[in-house]
Protein backbone atom coordinates (compact mmCIF):
# COMPACT_ATOMS: atom_id res chain seq x y z
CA UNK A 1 4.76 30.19 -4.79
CA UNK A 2 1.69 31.84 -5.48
CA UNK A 3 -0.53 33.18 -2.42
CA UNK A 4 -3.27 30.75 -3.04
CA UNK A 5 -0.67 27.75 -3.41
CA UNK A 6 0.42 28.67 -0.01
CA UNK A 7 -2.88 29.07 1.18
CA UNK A 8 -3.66 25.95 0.05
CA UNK A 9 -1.10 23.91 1.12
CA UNK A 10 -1.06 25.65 4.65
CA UNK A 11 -4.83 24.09 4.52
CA UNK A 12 -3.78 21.02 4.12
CA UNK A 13 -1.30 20.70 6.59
CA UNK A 14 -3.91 22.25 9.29
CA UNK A 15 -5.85 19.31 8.29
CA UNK A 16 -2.69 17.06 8.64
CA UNK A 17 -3.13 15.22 5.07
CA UNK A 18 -1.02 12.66 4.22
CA UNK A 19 2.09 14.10 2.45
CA UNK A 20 1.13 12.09 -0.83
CA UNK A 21 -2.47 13.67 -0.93
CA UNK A 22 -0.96 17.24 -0.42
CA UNK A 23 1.31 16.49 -3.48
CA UNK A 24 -1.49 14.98 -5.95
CA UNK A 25 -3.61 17.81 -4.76
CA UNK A 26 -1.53 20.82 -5.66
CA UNK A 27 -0.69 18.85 -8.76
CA UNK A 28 -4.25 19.05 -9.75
CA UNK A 29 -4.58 22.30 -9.06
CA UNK A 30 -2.26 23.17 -11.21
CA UNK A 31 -3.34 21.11 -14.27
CA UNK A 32 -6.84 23.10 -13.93
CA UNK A 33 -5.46 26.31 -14.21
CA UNK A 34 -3.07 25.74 -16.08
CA UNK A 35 -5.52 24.32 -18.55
CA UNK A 36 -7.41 27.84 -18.10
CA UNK A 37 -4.86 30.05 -18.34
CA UNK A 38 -6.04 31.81 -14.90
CA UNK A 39 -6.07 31.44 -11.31
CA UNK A 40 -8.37 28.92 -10.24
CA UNK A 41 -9.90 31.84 -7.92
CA UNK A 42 -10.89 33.82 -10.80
CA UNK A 43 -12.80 30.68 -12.20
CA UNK A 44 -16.67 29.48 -11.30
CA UNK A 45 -19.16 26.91 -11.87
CA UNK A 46 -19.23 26.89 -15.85
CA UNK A 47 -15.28 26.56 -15.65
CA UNK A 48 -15.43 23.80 -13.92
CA UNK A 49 -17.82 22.37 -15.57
CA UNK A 50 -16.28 22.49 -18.96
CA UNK A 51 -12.86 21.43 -17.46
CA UNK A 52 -14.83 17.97 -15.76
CA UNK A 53 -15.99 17.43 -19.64
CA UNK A 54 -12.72 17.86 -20.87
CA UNK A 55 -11.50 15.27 -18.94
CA UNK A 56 -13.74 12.83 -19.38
CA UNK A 57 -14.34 13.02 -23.18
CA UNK A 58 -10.93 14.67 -24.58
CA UNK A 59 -8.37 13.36 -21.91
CA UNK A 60 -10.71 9.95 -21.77
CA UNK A 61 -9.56 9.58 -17.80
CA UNK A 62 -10.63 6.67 -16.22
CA UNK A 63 -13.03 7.30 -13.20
CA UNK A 64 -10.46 6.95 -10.75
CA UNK A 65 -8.20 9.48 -11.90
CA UNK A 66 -11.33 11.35 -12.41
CA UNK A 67 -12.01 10.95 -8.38
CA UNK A 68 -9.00 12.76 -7.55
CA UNK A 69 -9.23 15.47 -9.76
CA UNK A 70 -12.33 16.58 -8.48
CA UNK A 71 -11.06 15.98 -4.70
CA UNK A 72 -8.79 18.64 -5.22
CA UNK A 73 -10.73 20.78 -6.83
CA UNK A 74 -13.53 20.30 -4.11
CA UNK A 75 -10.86 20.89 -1.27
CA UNK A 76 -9.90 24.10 -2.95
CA UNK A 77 -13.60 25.59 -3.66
CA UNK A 78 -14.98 24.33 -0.21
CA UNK A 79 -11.80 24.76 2.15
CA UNK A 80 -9.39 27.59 0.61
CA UNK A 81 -11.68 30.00 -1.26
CA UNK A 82 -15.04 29.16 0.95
CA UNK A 83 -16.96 29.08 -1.82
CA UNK A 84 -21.24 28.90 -0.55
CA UNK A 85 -21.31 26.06 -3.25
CA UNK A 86 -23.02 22.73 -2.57
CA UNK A 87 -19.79 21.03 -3.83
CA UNK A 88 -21.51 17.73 -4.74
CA UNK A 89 -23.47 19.73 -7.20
CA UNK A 90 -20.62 21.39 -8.69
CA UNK A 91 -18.07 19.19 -8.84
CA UNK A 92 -19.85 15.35 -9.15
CA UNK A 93 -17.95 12.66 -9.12
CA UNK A 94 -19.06 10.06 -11.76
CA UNK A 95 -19.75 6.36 -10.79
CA UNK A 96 -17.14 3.92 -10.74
CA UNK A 97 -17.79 0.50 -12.33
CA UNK A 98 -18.16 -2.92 -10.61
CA UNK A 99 -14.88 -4.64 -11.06
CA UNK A 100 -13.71 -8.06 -9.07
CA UNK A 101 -10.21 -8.06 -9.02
CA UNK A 102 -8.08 -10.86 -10.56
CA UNK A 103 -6.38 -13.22 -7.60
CA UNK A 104 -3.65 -15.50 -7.88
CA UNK A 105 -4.27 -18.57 -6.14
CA UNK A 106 -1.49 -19.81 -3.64
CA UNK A 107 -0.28 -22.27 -6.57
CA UNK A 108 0.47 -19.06 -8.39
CA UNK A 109 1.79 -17.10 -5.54
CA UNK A 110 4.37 -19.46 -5.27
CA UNK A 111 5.56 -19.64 -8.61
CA UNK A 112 5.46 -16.21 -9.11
CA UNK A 113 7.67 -15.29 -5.98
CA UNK A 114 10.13 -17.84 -6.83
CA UNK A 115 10.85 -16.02 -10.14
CA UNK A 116 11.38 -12.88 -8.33
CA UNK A 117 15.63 -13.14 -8.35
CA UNK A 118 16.61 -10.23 -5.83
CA UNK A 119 16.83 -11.71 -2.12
CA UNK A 120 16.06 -8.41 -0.78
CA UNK A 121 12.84 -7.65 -4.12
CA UNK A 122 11.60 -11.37 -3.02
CA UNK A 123 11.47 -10.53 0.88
CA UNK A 124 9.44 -7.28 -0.18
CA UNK A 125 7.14 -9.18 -2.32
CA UNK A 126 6.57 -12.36 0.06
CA UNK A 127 5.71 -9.91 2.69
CA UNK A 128 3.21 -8.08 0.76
CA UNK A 129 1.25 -11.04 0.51
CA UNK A 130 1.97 -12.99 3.42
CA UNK A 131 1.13 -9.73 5.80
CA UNK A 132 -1.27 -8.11 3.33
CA UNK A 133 0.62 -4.92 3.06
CA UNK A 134 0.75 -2.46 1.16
CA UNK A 135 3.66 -1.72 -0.95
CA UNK A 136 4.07 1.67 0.46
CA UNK A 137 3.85 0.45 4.20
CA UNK A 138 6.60 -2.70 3.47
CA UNK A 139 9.25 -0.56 1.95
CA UNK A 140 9.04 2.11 4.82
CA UNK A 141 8.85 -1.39 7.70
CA UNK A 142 12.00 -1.14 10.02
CA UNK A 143 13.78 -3.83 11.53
CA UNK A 144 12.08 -3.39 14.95
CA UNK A 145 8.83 -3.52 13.46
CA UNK A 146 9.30 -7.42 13.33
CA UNK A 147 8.34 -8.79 16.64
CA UNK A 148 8.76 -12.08 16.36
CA UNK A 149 8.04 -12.91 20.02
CA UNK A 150 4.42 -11.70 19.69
CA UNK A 151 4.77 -12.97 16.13
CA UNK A 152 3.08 -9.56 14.64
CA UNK A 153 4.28 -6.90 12.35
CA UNK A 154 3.73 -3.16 13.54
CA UNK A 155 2.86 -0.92 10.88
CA UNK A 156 3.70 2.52 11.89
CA UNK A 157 1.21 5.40 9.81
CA UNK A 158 0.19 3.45 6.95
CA UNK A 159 -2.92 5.10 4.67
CA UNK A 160 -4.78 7.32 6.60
CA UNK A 161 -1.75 7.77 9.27
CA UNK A 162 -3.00 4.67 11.30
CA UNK A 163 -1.06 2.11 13.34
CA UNK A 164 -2.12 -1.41 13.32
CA UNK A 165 -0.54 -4.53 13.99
CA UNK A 166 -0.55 -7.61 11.29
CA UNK A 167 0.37 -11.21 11.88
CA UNK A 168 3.90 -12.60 11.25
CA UNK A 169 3.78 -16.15 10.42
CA UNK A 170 6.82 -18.57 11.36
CA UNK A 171 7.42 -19.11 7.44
CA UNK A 172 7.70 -15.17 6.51
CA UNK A 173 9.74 -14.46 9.82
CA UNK A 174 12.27 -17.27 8.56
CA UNK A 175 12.71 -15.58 5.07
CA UNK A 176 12.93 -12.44 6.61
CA UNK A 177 15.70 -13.50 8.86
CA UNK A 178 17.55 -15.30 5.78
CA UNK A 179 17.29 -11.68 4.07
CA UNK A 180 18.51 -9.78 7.20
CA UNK A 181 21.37 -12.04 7.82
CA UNK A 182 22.61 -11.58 4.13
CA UNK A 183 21.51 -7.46 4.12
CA UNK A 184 21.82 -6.20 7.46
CA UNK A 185 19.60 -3.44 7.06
CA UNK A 186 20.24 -0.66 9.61
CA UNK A 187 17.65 2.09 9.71
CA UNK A 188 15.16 0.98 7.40
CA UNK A 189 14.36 -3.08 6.73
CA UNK A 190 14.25 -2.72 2.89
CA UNK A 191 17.00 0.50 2.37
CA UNK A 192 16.92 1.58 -1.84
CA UNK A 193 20.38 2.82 -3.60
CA UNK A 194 21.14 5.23 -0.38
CA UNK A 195 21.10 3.56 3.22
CA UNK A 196 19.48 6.65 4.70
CA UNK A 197 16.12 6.30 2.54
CA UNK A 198 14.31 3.19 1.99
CA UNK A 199 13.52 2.03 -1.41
CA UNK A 200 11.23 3.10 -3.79
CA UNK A 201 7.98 1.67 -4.91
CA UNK A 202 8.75 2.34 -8.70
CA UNK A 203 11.95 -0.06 -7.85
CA UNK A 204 9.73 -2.78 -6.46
CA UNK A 205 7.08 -2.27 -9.40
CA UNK A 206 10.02 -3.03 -11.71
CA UNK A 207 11.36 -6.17 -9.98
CA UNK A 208 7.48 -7.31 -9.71
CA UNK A 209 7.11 -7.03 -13.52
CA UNK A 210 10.35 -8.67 -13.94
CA UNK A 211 9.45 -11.82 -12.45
CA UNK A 212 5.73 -11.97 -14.07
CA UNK A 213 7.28 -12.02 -17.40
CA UNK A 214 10.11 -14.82 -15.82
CA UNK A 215 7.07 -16.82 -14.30
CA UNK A 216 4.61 -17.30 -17.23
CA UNK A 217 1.79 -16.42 -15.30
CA UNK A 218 -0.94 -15.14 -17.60
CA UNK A 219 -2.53 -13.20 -14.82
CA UNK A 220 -1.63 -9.40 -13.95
CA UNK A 221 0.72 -9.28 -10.47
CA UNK A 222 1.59 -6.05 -8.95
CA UNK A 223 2.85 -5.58 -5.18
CA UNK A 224 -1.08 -4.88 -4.56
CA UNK A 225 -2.46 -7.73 -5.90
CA UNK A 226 -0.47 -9.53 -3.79
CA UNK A 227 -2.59 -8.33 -1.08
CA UNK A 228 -5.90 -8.84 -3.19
CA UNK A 229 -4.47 -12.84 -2.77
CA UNK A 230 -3.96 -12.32 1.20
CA UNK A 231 -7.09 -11.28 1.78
CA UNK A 232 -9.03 -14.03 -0.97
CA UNK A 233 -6.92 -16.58 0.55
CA UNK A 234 -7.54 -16.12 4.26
CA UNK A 235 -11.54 -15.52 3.37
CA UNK A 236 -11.37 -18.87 1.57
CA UNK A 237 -9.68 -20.60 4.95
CA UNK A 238 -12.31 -19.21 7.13
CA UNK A 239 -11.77 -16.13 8.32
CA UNK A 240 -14.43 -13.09 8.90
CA UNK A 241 -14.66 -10.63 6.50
CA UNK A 242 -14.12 -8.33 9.64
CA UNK A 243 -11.56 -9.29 10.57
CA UNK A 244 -9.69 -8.86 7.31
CA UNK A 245 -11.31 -6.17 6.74
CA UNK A 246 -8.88 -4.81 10.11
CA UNK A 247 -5.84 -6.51 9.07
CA UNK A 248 -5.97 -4.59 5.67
CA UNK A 249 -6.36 -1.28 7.37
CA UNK A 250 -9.80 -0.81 6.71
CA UNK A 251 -11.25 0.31 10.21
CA UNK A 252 -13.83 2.48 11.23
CA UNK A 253 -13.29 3.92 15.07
CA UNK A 254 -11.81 0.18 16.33
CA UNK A 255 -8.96 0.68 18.87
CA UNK A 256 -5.84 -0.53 18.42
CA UNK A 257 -6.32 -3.34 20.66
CA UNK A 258 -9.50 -4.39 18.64
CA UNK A 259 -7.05 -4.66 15.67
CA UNK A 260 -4.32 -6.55 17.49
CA UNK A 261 -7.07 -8.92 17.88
CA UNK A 262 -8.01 -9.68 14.97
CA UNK A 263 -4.87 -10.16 14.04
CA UNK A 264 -4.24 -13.10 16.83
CA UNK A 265 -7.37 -14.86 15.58
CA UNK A 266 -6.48 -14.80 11.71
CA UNK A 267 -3.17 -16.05 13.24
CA UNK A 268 -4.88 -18.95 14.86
CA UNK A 269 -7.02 -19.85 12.74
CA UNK A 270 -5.83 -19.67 9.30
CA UNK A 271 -1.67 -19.73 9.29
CA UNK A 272 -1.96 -22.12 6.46
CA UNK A 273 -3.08 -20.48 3.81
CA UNK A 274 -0.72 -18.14 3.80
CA UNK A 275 2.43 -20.16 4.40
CA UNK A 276 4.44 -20.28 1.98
CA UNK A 277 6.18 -23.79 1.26
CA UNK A 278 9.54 -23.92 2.56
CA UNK A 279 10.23 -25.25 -1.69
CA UNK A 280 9.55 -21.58 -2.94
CA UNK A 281 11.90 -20.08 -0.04
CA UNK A 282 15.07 -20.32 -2.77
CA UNK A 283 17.79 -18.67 -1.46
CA UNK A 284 16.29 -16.64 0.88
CA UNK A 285 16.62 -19.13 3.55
CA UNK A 286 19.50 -20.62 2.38
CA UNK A 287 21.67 -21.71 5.57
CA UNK A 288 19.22 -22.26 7.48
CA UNK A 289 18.97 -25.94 6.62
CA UNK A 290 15.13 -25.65 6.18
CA UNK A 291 14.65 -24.82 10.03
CA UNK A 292 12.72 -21.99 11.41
CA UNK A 293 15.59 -20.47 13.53
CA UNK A 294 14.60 -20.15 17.48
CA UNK A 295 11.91 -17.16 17.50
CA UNK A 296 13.20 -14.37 19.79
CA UNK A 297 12.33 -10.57 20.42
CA UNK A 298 13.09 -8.87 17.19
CA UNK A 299 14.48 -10.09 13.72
CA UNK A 300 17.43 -7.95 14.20
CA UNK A 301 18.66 -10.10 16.87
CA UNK A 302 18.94 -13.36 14.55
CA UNK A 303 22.03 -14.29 14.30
């Protein structure tokens, strides 16, 4: 490893970044110089220039991936090598468009999720969009996170290392239970090939396509735009924008109390949108003779 690698990276984890961020970052890095041919240190404002053109007319990246190219290379100028530049000169990011994202309505939730075959791949998906998770914070859930006499889901460090708590409602907590009696999951909820590790998102992406192209839906589905429904379909029963806004993560300074809160009222007031009908349960419930077992402290106590 190269000094300023290390340097780098010791930066980073100073600054406590997410191990995800760390990885895109030094892969960045890398791309610049080796696009160069020289340490990135040895490399100033004309460089960089050149390199932003490059990949915006020769690569043709999209904005986004644009946006996290130049975070890197910000966090390296600014933070390891100190550079005195104004960094929003140097290194601009360019505007993203105005795009609305394409939502499913529940109609299409359903029929999608009942194409998904894999009891454990459905569980994943129906709790995506019946919690609004992300797919990276449902395939890392473990089986204590389900507390199903508060009827909330803890999420434990999900983007931006946060805790929050999400509501459970009676329909996911029965198709969870149908999955854990068939599964019993030990250490994680959702485990992947090895017990030890939980599975990956690139196996849930697969599954996810899978049933789109079983389901006839002409719409795009991915794990995340099962949350794009979540939050469309609670806003259209009612709720605040604030306090989705809190049960998707987003908050700004609110304690963890303010967020448990939010969750209760979205509970309370608008369950139905995002209950699933016990028809598209399939076999994930299958034994339980279309009855919401007894609730009681954690799903790994079901019987």
């Amino acid at each position: 490893m190269s000094t300023l690698r290390q340097r780098m990276t010791e930066d980073m984890q100073l600054r406590n970044l997410a191990l995800n961020t760390q990885s895109s970052y030094l892969q960045q890095v890398s791309c610049f110089a080796r696009h160069f041919g020289k340490s990135p240190a040895e490399l100033g404002e004309e460089d960089i220039r050149a390199y932003q053109i490059h990949l915006t007319t020769e690569k043709k990246l999209s904005p986004g991936s644009i946006h996290t190219a130049i975070a890197a290379l910000r966090f390296l100028y600014k933070v390891t090598l100190r550079k005195d530049w104004t960094v929003e000169d140097v290194l601009p990011l360019p505007k993203k468009p105005q795009t609305l994202p394409i939502v499913l309505s529940p109609g299409e939730v359903q029929q999608f999720l009942a194409c998904v075959k894999s009891v454990k791949h459905r569980a994943i998906l129906t709790t995506c969009y019946a919690a609004g998770l992300r797919i990276s914070e449902v395939v890392h859930l473990k089986p204590a996170a389900i507390d199903s006499q508060r009827m909330v889901i803890r999420v434990e460090q999900g983007k931006g290392q946060k805790d929050r708590y999400v509501m459970l409602s009676p329909a996911l907590l029965e198709i969870l239970r149908g999955y854990y009696r068939l599964a019993r999951p030990k250490e994680w909820l959702f485990p992947g090939d090895r017990p030890t590790e939980p599975i990956t998102r690139d196996a849930v992406g697969d599954a996810c396509q899978k049933a789109l192209r079983l389901s006839g839906l002409s719409k795009p589905v991915t794990p995340h735009s099962l949350r794009h429904a979540f939050a469309v379909h609670l806003l259209e029963a009612g709720a605040d924008v604030r306090t989705i806004q809190l049960l998707l993560g987003h908050r700004n300074g609110e304690s963890p109390r303010a967020v448990a809160e939010a969750s209760a009222r979205a509970a309370a007031a608008c369950r139905a949108p995002i209950l699933l009908s016990r028809a598209s349960h399939g076999p994930v419930g299958a034994g339980s003779g279309g009855r919401v077992p007894p609730v009681r402290r954690r799903l790994s106590c079901a019987a």
